[in-house]
Protein backbone atom coordinates (compact mmCIF):
# COMPACT_ATOMS: atom_id res chain seq x y z
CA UNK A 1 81.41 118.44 105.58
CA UNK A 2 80.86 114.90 107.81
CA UNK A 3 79.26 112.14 105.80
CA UNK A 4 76.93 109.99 108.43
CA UNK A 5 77.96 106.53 108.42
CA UNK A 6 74.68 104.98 107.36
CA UNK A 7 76.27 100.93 107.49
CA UNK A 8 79.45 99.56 108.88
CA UNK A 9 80.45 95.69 108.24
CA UNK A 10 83.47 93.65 108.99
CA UNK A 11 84.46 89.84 107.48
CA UNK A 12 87.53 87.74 108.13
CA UNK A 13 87.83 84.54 105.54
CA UNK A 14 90.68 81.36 105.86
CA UNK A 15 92.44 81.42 102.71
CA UNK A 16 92.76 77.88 102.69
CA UNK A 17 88.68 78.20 102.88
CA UNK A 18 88.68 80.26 99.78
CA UNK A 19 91.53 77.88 97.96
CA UNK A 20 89.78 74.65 99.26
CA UNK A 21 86.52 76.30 97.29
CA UNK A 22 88.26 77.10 94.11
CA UNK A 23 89.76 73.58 93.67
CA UNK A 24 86.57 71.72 95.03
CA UNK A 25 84.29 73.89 92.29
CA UNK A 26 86.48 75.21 90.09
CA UNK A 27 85.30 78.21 87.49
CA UNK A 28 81.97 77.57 88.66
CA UNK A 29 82.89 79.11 91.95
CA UNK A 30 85.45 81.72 90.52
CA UNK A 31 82.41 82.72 88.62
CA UNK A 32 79.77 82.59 90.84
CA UNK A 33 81.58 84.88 93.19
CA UNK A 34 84.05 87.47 91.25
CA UNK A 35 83.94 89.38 88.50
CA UNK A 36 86.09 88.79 85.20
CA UNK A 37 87.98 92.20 86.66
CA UNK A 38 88.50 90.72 89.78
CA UNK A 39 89.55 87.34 88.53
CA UNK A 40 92.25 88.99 86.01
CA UNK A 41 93.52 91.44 89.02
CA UNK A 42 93.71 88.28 91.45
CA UNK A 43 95.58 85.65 88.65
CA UNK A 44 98.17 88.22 87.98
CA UNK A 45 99.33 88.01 91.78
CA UNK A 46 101.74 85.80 92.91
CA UNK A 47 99.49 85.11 95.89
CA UNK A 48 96.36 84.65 94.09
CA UNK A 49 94.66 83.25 96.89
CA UNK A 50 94.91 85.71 99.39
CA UNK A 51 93.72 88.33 97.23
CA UNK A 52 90.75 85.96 96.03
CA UNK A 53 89.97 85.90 100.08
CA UNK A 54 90.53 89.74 100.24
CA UNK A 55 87.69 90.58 98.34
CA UNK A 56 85.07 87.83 99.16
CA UNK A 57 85.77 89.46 102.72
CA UNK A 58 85.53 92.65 101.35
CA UNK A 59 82.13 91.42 99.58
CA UNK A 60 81.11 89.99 103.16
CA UNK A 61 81.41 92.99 104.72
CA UNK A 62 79.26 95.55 102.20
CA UNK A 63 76.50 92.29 102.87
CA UNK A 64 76.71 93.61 106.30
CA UNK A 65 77.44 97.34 106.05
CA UNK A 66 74.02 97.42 103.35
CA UNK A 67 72.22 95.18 105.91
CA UNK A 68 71.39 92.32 103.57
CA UNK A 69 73.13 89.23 102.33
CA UNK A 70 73.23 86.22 99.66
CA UNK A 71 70.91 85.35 98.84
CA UNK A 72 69.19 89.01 98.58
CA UNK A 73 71.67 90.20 96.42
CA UNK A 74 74.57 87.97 94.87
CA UNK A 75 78.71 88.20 95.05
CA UNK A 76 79.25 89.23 91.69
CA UNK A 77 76.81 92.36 92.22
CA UNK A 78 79.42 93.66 94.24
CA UNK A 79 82.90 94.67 92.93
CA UNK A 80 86.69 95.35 94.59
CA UNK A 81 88.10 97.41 92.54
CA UNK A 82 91.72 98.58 92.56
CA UNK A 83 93.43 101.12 90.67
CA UNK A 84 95.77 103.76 92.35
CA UNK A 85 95.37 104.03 95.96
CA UNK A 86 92.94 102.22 98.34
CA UNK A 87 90.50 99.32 96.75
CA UNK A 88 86.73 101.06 95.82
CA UNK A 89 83.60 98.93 95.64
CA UNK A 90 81.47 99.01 92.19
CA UNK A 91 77.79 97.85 93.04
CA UNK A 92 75.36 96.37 90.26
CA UNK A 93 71.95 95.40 90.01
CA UNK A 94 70.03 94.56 93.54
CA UNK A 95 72.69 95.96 95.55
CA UNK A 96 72.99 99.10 93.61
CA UNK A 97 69.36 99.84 94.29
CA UNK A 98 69.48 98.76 97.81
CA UNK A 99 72.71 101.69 98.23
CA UNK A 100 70.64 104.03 96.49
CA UNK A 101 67.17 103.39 98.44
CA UNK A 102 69.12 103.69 101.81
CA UNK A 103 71.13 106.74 100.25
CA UNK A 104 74.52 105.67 100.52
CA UNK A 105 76.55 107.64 98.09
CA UNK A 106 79.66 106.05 98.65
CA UNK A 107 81.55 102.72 100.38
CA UNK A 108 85.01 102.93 101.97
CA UNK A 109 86.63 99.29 101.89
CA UNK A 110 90.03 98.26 103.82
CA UNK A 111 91.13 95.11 102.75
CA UNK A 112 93.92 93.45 104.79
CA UNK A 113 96.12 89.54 104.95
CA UNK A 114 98.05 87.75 106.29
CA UNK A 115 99.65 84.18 105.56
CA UNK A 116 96.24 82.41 106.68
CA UNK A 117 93.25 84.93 106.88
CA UNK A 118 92.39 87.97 104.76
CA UNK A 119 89.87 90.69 106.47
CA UNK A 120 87.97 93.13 105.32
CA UNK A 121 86.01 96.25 106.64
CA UNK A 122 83.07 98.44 104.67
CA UNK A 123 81.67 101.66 105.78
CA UNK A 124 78.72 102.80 104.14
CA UNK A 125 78.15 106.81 103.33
């Protein structure tokens, strides 16, 4: 059976924006934007950076594949998970209920990098 693709959103991020962002503001930032997950997947990795740009792409594009944005609902709402095989996408609080009022049962992520930008793409089920 065909799921209908009910939101489809794309992001590509620097990853000297994304470094530039953690040195400027620090945990504040790393906080703001990730989960404590996130932040202990990213740290282990010897390029922390481009997996810290990975997933605020990936966040950018479920914004745009759920059809809102910060400030409607806020980074940390949204999670990259990654455990075997492709990332997944947790959602919490606002965005959560704006999945399930539009009801979109699941969100496929592909996260990609290279040396200087990291995209992402979400499709929304």
């Amino acid at each position: 059976m065909k799921k209908e693709i009910l939101g489809i959103g794309i992001d590509s991020v620097d990853i000297a924006r994304i470094k530039e962002a953690c040195e400027k503001w620090g945990e504040r930032f790393l906080q703001k934007v990730f989960t404590d997950k996130e932040l202990l997947y990213c740290q282990k990795k010897v390029y922390m950076f481009q997996h810290l740009a990975g997933r605020f792409a990936a966040k950018e594009a479920v914004f745009k594949a759920l059809g809102v944005g910060w400030p409607a609902i806020s980074f940390s709402e949204i999670e990259v998970v990654n455990s075997s095989g492709p990332p997944s996408v947790r959602l919490f609080g606002k965005s959560k209920k704006i999945a399930e009022k539009k009801q979109i049962t699941s969100i496929l992520i592909s996260i990609s990098h290279t040396d200087s930008k990291a995209e992402a793409i979400a499709i929304c089920q």
